[in-house]
C-alpha atoms as a PDB file:
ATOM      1  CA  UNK A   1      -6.884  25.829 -77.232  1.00  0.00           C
ATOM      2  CA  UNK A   2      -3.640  25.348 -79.184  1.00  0.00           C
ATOM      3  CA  UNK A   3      -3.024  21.640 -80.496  1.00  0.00           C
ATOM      4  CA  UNK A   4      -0.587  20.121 -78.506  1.00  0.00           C
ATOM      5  CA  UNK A   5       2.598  18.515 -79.749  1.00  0.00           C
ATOM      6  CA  UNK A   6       1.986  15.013 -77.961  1.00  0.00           C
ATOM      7  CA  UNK A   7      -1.035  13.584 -76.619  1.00  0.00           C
ATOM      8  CA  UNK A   8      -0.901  10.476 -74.642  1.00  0.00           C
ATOM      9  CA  UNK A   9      -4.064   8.891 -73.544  1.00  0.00           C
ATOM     10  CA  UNK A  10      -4.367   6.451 -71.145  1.00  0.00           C
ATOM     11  CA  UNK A  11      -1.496   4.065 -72.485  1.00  0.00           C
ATOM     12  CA  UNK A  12      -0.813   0.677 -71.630  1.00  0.00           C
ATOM     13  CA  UNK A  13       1.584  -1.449 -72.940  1.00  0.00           C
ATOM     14  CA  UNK A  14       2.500  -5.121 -71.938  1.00  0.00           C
ATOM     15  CA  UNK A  15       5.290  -7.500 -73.008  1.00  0.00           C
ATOM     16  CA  UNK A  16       3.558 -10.592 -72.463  1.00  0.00           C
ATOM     17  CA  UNK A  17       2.306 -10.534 -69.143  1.00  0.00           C
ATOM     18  CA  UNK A  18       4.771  -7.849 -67.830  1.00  0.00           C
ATOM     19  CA  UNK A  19       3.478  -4.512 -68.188  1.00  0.00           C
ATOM     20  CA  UNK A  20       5.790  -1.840 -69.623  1.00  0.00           C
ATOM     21  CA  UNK A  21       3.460   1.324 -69.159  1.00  0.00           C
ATOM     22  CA  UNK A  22       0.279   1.682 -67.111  1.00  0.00           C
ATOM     23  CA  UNK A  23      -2.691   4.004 -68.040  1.00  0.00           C
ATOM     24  CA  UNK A  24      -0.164   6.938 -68.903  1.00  0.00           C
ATOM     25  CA  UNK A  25      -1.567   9.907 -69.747  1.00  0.00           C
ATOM     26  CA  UNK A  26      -0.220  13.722 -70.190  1.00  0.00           C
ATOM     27  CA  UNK A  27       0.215  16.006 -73.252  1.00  0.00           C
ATOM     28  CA  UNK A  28       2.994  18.333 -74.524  1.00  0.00           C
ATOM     29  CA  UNK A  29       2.606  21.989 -75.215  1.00  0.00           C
ATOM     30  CA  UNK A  30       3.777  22.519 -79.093  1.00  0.00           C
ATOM     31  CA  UNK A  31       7.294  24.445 -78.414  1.00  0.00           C
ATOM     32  CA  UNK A  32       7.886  23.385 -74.848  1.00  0.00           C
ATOM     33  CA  UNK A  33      11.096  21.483 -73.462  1.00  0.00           C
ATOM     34  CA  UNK A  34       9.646  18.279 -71.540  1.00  0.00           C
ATOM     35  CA  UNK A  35      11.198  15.706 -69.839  1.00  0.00           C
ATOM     36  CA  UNK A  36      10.155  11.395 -68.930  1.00  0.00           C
ATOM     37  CA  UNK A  37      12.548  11.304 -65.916  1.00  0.00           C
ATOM     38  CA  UNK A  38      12.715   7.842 -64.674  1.00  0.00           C
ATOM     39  CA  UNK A  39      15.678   4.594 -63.495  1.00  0.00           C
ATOM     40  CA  UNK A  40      16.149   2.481 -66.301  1.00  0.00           C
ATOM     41  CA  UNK A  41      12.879   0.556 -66.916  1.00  0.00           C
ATOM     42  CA  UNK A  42      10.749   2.622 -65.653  1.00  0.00           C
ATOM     43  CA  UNK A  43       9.070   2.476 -69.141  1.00  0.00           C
ATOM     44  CA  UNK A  44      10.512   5.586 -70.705  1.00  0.00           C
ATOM     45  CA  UNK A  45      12.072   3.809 -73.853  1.00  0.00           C
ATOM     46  CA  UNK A  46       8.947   1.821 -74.407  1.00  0.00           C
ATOM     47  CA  UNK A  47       7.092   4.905 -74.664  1.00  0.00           C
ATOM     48  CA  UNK A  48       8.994   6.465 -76.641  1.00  0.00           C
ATOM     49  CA  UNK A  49       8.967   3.737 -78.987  1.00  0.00           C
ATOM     50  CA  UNK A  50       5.135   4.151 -79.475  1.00  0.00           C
ATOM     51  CA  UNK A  51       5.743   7.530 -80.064  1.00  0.00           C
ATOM     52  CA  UNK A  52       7.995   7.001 -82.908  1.00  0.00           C
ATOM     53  CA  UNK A  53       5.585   4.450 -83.992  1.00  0.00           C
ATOM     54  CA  UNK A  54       7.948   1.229 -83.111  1.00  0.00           C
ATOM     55  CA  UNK A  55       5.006  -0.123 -80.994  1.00  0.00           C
ATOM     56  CA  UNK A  56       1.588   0.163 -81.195  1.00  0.00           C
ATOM     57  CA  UNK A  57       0.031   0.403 -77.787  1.00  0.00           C
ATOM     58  CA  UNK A  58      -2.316  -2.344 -76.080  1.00  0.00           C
ATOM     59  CA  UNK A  59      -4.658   0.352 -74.747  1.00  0.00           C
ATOM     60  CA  UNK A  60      -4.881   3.974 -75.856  1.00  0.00           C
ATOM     61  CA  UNK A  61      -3.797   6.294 -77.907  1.00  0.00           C
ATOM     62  CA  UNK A  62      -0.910   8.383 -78.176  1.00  0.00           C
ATOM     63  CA  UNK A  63      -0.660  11.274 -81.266  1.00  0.00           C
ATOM     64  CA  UNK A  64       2.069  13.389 -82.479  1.00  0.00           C
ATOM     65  CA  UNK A  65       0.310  16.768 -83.492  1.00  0.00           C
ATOM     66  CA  UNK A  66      -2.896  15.436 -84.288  1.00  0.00           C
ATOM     67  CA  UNK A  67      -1.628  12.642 -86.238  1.00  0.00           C
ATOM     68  CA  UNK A  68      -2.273   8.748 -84.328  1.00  0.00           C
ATOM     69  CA  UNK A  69       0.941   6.764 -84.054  1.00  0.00           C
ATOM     70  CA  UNK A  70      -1.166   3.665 -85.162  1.00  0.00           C
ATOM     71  CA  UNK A  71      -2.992   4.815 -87.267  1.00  0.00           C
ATOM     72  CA  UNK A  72      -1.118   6.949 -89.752  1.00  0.00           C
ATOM     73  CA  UNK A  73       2.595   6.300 -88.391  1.00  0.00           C
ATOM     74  CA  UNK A  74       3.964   8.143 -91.828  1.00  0.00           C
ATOM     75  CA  UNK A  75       2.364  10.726 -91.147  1.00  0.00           C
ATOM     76  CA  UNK A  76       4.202  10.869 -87.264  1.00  0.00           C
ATOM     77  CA  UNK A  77       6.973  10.294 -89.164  1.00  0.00           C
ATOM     78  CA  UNK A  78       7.230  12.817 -91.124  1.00  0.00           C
ATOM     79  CA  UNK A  79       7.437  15.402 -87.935  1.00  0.00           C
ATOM     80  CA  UNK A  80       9.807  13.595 -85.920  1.00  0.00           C
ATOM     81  CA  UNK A  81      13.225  13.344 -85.379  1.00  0.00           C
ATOM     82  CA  UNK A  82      14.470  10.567 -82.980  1.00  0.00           C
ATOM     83  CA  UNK A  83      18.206  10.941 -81.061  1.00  0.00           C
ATOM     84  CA  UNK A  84      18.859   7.574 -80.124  1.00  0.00           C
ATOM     85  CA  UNK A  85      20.581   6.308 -76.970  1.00  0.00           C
ATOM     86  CA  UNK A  86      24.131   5.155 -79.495  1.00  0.00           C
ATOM     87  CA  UNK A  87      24.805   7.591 -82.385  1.00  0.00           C
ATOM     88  CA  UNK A  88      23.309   6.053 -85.623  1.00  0.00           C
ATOM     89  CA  UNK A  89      26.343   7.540 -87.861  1.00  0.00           C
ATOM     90  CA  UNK A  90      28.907   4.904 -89.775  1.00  0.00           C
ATOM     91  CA  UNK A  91      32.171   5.266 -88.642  1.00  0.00           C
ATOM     92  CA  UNK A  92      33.766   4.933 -91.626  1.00  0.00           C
ATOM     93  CA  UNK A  93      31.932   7.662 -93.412  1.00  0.00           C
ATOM     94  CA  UNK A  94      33.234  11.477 -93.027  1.00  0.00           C
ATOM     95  CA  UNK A  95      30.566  13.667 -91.166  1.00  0.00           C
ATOM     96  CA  UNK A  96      29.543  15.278 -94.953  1.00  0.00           C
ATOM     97  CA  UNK A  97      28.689  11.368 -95.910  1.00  0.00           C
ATOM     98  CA  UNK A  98      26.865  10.592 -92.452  1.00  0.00           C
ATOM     99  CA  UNK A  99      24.758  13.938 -93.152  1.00  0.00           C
ATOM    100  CA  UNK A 100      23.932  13.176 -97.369  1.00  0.00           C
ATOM    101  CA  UNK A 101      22.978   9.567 -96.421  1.00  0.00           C
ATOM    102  CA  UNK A 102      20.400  10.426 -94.032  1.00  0.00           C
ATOM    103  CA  UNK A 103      19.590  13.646 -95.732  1.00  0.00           C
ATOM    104  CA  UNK A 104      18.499  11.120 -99.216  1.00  0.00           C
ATOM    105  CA  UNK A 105      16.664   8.859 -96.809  1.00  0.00           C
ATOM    106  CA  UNK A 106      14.469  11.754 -95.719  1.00  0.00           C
ATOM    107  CA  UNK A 107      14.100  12.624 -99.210  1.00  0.00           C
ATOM    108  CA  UNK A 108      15.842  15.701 -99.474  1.00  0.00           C
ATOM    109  CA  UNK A 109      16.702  17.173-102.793  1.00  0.00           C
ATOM    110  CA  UNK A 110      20.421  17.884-103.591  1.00  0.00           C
ATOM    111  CA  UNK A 111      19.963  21.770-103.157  1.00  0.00           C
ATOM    112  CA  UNK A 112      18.040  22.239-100.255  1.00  0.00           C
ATOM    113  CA  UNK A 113      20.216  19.503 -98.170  1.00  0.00           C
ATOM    114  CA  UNK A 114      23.660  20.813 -99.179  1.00  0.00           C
ATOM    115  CA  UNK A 115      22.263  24.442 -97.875  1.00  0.00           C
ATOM    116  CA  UNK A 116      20.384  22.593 -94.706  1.00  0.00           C
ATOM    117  CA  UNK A 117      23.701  20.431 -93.809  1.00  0.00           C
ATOM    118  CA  UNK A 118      25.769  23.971 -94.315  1.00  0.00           C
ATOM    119  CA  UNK A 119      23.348  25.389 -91.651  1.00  0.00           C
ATOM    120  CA  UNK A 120      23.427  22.826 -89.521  1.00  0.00           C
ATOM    121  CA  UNK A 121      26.892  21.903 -89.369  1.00  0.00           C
ATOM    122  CA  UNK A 122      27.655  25.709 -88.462  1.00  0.00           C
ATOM    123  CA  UNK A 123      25.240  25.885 -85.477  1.00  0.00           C
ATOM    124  CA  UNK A 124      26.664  22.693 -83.788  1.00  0.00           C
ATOM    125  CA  UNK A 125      30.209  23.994 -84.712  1.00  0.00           C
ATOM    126  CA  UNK A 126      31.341  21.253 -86.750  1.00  0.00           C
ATOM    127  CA  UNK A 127      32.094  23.317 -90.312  1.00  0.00           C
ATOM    128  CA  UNK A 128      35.696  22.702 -90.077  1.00  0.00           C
ATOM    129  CA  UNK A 129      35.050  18.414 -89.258  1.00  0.00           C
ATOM    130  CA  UNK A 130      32.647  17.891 -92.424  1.00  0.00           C
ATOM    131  CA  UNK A 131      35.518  15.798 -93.878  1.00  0.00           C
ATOM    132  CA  UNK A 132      36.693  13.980 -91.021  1.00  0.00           C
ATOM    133  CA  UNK A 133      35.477  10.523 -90.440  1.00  0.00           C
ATOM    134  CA  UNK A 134      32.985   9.778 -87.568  1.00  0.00           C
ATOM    135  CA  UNK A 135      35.197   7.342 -86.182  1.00  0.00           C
ATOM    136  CA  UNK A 136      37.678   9.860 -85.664  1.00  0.00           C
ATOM    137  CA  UNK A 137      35.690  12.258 -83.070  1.00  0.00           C
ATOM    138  CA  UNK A 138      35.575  12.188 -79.732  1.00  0.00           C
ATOM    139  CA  UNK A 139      32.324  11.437 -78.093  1.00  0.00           C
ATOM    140  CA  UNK A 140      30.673  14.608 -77.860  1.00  0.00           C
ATOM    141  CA  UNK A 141      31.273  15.746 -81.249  1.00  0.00           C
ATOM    142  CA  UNK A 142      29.838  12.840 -82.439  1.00  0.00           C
ATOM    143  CA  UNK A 143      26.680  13.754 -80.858  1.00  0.00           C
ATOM    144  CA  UNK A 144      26.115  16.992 -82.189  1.00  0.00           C
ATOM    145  CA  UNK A 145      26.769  15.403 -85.706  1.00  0.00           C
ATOM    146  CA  UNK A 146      23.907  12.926 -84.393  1.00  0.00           C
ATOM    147  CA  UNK A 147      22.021  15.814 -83.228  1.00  0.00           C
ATOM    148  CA  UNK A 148      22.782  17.584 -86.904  1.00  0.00           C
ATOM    149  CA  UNK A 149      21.343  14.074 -88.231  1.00  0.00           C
ATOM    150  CA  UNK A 150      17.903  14.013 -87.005  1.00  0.00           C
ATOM    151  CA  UNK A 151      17.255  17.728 -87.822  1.00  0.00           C
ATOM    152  CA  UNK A 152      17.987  17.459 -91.517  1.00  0.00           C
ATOM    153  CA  UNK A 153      14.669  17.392 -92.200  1.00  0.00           C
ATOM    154  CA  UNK A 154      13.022  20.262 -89.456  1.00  0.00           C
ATOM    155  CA  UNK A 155      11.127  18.316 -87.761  1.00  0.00           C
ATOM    156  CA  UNK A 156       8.638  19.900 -85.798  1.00  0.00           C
ATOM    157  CA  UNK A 157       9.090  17.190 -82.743  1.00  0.00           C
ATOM    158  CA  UNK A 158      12.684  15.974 -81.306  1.00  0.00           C
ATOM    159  CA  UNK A 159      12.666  12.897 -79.008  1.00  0.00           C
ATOM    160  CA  UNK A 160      15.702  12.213 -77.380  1.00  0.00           C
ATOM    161  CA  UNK A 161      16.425   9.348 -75.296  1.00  0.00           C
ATOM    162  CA  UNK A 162      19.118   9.075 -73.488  1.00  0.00           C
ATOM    163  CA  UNK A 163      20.867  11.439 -75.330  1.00  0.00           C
ATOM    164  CA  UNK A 164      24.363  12.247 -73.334  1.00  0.00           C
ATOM    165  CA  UNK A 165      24.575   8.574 -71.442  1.00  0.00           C
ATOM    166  CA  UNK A 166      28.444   7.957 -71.735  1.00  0.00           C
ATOM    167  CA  UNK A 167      29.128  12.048 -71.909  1.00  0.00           C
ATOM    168  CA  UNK A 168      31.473  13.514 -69.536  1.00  0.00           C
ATOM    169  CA  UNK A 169      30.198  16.528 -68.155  1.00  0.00           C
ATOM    170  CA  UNK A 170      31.466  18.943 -70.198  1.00  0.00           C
ATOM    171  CA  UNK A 171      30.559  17.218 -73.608  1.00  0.00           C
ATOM    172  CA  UNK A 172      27.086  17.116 -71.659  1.00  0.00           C
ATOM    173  CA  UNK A 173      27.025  20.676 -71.114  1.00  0.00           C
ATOM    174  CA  UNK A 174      28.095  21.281 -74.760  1.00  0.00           C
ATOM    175  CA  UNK A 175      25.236  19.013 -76.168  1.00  0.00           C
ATOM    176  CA  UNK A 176      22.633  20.969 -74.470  1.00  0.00           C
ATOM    177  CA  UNK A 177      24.309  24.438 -75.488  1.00  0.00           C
ATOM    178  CA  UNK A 178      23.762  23.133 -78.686  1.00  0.00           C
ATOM    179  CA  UNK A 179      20.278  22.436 -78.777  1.00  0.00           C
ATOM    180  CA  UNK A 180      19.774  25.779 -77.237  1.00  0.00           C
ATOM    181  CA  UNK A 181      18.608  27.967 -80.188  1.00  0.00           C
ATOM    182  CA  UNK A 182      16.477  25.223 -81.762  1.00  0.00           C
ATOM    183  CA  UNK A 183      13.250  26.382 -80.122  1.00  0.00           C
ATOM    184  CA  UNK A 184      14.122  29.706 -80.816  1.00  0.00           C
ATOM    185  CA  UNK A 185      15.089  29.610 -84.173  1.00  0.00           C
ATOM    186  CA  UNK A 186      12.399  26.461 -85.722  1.00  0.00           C
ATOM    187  CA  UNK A 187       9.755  26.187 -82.676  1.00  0.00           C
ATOM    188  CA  UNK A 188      10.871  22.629 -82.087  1.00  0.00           C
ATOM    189  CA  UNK A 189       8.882  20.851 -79.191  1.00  0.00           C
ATOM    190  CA  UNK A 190      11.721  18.932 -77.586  1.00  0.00           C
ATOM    191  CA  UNK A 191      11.228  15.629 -75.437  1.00  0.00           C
ATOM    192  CA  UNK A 192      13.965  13.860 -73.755  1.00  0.00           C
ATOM    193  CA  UNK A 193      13.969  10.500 -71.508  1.00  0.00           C
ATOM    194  CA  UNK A 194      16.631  10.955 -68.564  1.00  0.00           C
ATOM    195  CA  UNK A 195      17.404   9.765 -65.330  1.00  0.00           C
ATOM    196  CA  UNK A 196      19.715  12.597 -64.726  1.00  0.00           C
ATOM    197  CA  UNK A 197      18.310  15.048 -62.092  1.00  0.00           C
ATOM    198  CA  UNK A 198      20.059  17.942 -63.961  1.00  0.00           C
ATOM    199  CA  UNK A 199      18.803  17.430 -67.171  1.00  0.00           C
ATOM    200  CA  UNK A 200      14.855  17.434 -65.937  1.00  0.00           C
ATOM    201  CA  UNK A 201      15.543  20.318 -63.933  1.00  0.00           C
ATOM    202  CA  UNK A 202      15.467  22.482 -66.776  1.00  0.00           C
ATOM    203  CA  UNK A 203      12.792  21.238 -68.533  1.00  0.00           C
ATOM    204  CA  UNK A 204       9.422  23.386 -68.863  1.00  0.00           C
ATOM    205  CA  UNK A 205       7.805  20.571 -67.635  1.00  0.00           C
ATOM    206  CA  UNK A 206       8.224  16.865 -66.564  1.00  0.00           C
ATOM    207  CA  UNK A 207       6.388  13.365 -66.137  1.00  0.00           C
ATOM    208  CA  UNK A 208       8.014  11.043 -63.856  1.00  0.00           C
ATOM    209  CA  UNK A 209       7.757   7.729 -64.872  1.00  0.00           C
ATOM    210  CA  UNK A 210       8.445   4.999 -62.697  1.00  0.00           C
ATOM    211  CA  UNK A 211       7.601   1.130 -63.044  1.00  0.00           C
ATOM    212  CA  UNK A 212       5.298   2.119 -66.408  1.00  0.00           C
ATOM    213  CA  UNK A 213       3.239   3.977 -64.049  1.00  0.00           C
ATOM    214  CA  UNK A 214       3.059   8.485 -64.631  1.00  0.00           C
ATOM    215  CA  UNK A 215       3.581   9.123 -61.277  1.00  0.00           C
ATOM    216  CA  UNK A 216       3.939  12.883 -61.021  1.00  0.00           C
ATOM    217  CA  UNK A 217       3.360  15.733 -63.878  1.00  0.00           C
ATOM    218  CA  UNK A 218       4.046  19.324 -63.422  1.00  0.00           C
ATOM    219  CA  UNK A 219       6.877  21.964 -63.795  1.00  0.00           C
ATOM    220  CA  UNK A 220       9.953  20.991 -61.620  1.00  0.00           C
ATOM    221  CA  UNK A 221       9.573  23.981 -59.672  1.00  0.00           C
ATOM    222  CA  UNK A 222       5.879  23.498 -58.697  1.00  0.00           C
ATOM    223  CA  UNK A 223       6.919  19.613 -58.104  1.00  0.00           C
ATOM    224  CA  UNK A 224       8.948  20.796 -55.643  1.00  0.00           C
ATOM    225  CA  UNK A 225       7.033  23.961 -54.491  1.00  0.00           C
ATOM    226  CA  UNK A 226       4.339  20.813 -53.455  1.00  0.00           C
ATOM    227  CA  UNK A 227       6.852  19.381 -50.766  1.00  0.00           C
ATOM    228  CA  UNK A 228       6.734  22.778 -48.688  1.00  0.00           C
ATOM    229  CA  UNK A 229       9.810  25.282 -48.126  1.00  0.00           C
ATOM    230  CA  UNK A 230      11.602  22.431 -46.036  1.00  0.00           C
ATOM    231  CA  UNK A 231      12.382  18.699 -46.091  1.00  0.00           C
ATOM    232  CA  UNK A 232      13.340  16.276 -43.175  1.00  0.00           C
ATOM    233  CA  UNK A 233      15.032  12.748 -43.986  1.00  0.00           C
ATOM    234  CA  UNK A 234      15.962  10.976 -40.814  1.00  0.00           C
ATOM    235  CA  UNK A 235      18.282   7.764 -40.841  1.00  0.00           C
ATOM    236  CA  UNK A 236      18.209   4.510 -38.273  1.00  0.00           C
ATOM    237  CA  UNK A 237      19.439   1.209 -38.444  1.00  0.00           C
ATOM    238  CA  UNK A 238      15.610   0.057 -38.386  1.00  0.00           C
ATOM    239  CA  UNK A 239      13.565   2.827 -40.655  1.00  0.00           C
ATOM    240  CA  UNK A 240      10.300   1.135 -40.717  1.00  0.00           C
ATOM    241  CA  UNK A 241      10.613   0.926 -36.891  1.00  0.00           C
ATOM    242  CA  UNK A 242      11.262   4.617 -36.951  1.00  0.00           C
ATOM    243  CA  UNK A 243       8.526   5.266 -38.860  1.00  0.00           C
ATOM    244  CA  UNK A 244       6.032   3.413 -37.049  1.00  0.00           C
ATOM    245  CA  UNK A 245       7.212   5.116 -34.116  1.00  0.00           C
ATOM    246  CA  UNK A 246       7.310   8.899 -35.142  1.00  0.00           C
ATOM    247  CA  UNK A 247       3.676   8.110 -36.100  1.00  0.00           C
ATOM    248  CA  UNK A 248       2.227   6.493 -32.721  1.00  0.00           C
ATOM    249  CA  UNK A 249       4.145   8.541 -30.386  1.00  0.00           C
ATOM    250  CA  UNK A 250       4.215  11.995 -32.079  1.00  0.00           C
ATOM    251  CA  UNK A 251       1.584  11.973 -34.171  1.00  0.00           C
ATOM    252  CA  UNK A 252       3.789  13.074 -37.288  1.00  0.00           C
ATOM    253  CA  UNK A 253       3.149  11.727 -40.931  1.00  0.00           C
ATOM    254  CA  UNK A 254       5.832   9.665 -41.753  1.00  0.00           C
ATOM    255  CA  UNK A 255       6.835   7.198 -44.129  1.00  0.00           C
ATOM    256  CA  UNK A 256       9.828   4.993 -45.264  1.00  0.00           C
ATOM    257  CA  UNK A 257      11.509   5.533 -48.762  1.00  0.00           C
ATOM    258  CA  UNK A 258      14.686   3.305 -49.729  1.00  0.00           C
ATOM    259  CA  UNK A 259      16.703   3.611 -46.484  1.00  0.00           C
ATOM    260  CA  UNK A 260      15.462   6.581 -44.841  1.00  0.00           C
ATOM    261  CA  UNK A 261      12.482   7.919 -43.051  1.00  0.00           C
ATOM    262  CA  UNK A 262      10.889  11.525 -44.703  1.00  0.00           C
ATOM    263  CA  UNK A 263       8.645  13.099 -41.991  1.00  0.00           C
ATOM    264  CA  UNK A 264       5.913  15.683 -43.344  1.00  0.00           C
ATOM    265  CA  UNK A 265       5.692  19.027 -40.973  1.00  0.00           C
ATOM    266  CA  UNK A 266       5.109  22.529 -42.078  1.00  0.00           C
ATOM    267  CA  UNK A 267       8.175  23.687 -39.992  1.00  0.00           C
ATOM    268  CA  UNK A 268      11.105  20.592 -40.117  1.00  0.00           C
ATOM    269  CA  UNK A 269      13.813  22.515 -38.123  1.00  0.00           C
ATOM    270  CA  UNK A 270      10.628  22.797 -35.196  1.00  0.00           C
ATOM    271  CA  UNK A 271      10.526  19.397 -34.556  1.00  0.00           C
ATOM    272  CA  UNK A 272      14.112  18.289 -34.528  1.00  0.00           C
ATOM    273  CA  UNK A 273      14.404  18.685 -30.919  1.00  0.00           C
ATOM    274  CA  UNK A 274      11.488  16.551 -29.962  1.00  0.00           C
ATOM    275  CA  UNK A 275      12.570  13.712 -32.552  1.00  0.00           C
ATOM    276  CA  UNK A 276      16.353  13.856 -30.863  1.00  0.00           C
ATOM    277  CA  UNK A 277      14.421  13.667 -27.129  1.00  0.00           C
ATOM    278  CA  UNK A 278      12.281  10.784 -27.825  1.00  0.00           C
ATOM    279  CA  UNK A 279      14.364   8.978 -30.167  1.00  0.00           C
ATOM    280  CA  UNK A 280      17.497   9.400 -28.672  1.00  0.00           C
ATOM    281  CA  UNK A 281      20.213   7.011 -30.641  1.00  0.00           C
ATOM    282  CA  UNK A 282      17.691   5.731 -32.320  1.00  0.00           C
ATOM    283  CA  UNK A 283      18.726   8.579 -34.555  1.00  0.00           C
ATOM    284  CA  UNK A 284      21.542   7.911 -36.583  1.00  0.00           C
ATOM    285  CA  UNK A 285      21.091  11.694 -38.368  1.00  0.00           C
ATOM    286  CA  UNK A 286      18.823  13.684 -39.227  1.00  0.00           C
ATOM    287  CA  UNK A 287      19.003  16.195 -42.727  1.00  0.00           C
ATOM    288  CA  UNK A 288      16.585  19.388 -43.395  1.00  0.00           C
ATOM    289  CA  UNK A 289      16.929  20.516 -46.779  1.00  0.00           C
ATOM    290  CA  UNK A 290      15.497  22.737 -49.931  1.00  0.00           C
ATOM    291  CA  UNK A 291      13.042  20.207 -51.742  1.00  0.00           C
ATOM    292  CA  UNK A 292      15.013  18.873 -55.058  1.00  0.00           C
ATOM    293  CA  UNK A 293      13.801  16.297 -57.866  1.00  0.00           C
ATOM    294  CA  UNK A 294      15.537  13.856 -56.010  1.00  0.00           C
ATOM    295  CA  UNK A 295      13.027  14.660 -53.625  1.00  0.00           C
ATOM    296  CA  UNK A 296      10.046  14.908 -55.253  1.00  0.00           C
ATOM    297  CA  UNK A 297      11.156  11.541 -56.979  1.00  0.00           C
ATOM    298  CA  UNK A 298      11.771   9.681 -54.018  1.00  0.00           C
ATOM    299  CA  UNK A 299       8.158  11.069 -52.536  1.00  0.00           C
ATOM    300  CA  UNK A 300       6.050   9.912 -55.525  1.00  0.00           C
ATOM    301  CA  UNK A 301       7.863   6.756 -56.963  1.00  0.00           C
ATOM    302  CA  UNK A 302       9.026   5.207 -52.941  1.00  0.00           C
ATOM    303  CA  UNK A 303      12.508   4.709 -53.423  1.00  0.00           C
ATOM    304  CA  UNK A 304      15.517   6.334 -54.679  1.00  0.00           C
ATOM    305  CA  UNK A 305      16.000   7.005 -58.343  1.00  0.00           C
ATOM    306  CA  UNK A 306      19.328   4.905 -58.664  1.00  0.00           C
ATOM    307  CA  UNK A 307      17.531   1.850 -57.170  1.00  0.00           C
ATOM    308  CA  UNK A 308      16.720  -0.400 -59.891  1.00  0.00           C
ATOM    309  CA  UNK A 309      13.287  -0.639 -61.462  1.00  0.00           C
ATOM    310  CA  UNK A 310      11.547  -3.598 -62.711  1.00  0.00           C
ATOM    311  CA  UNK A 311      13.447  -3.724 -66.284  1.00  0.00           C
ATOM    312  CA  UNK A 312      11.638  -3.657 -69.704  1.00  0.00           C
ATOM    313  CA  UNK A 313      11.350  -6.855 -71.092  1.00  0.00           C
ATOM    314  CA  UNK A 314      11.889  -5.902 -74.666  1.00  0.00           C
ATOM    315  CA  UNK A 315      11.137  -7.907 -77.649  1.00  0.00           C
ATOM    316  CA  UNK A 316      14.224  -9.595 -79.052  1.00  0.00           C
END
C-alpha cells in the first residue's frame, strides 16, 4: 500500500482545559484533493497548525509523508506549502519582489527561481503584473500571487485554509481554476479547510470536523449516497415536540437538528400524507429533497453549519 500524504492518528489537542481536537484520525491519499469542512472552530485551523508543525499535539501523531510533525518538523517542512487565511505578500513590494523574497527564504538559487517564478507567474496569469505592487491588485489577483508564493518551492503537500474567505464569487471561481493543473502537472496532494459547501463538494474526499471531533469521512458523494435517494425536513413552532411525537405515534425515526425535525424513511414522499393527517397545523411545512452536504452535515454534527461552534481558544 502506497504511503499516504497525511496520516493523522488519534489527535487531541487542548488549550488549557478546552479541547481543540478530539481523537481525530483519517489519512490522505498522496495526489488526492481533500477537504476539513467545518463552522469556524470546529478545530480545522488548529489542525492544521500541527500539520505545519505550529503545534505539537497532546495525544497522537500526525505525519506528512512519513515524516512526524514533532519529531522532525524540517523535514515536514520541507514538503509543504501553507496558503494562509490573509495573503502573506508586502504591499509595498511589486509581485517580482513578493516572489524573490520568499523564493531566498526557501533557499532557492538565483537560476532555478527566476525560471520557477517565470513558470509560475504564467500559469496563474499574472506575467504582465510582475512589476506592479501587491497593494495595487484587487483581491483575487492577490491570491493567485499568494498561491504562486507557496509553490516556489514544489512542494509535494498544499494546505490551504481558508483560502478564498473575502472572495467574491467569481475571484473564487478563478482561484480554484487556477489550482486546477497542479495535480496534473506536479502530483500535489492538496488539503483545504472550508466551511463553504461548494468548495468540499468537489473534493475527492472529506472529513467533517465539528467541535474538534471527525465526525464523518468519506467521498461527498457516498456521504450523501448514506442518507438514501430522499430527505424529509419538517418545520413546527415546537420541533422537539414534533419529534417526540412522529416517534410515539408513528413509529418513524426522528430527530431534531437546529430548528427543524429530519425524519428517516426509505420512501419520504410516502409518508407525507400521514404526517399532514395526524399532525395537522402542527405542520408548519414540510421539504423532500436530494441529500446535499448541508445535509449530511447537519445529520452528523446536530445543527446547521452556520450555527456557531464552540470557538478555538488560541494561544495569544
Amino acid at each position: 500500500m502506497a504511503e499516504p500524504a497525511v496520516s493523522v492518528q488519534r489527535v487531541t489537542h487542548r488549550y488549557g482545559d478546552h479541547v481543540a481536537l478530539c481523537d481525530v484520525t483519517f489519512d490522505v491519499e498522496a495526489g488526492s484533493f481533500f477537504g476539513l469542512l467545518g463552522p469556524n472552530g470546529g478545530g480545522k485551523t488548529t489542525l492544521f497548525r500541527i500539520l505545519s508543525t505550529l503545534l505539537r499535539p497532546t495525544e497522537g501523531t500526525a505525519a506528512v509523508f512519513g515524516a512526524d510533525t514533532a519529531r522532525a518538523p524540517h523535514a515536514v517542512r520541507r514538503k509543504l506549502g501553507v496558503i494562509f487565511q490573509q495573503p502573506a505578500l508586502d504591499d509595498e513590494l511589486t509581485v517580482s519582489e513578493n516572489l524573490r523574497i520568499h523564493g531566498a527564504l526557501y533557499g532557492l538559487g538565483k537560476r532555478d527561481l527566476t525560471r520557477r517564478i517565470g513558470t509560475l507567474l504564467e500559469r496563474f496569469g499574472l506575467e504582465k503584473r510582475a512589476r506592479d505592487r501587491v497593494k495595487a491588485l484587487s483581491g483575487g489577483l492577490q491570491r493567485r500571487v499568494d498561491l504562486a508564493r507557496g509553490l516556489l518551492h514544489s512542494p509535494r503537500l498544499l494546505l490551504l485554509d481558508e483560502p478564498t474567505t473575502g472572495l467574491d464569487p467569481v475571484a473564487r471561481r478563478s482561484f480554484w481554476d487556477a489550482l486546477e493543473p497542479l495535480r496534473r502537472d506536479e502530483g500535489a496532494t492538496i488539503i483545504v479547510a472550508t466551511h463553504l459547501l461548494d468548495e468540499a463538494d468537489a473534493c475527492d474526499r472529506i472529513g467533517i470536523l465539528d467541535r474538534g471531533r471527525l465526525v464523518a469521512l468519506g467521498s461527498p458523494e457516498a456521504l450523501k449516497a448514506e442518507l438514501g435517494d430522499a430527505t424529509l425536513w419538517l418545520s413546527a413552532d415546537d420541533p422537539r415536540a414534533l419529534a417526540e411525537s412522529i416517534r410515539a405515534r408513528l413509529g418513524f425515526e426522528a430527530r431534531v437538528i437546529g430548528a427543524q425535525v429530519q425524519v428517516r424513511h426509505p420512501d419520504p414522499p410516502a409518508i407525507l400524507p400521514a404526517l399532514y393527517e395526524t399532525f395537522g397545523d402542527a405542520l408548519k411545512s414540510a421539504t423532500v429533497r436530494t441529500p446535499t452536504l448541508e445535509d449530511v452535515f447537519m445529520v452528523h454534527a446536530g445543527h446547521a453549519l452556520d450555527e456557531a461552534a464552540h470557538g478555538e481558544t488560541l494561544p495569544a
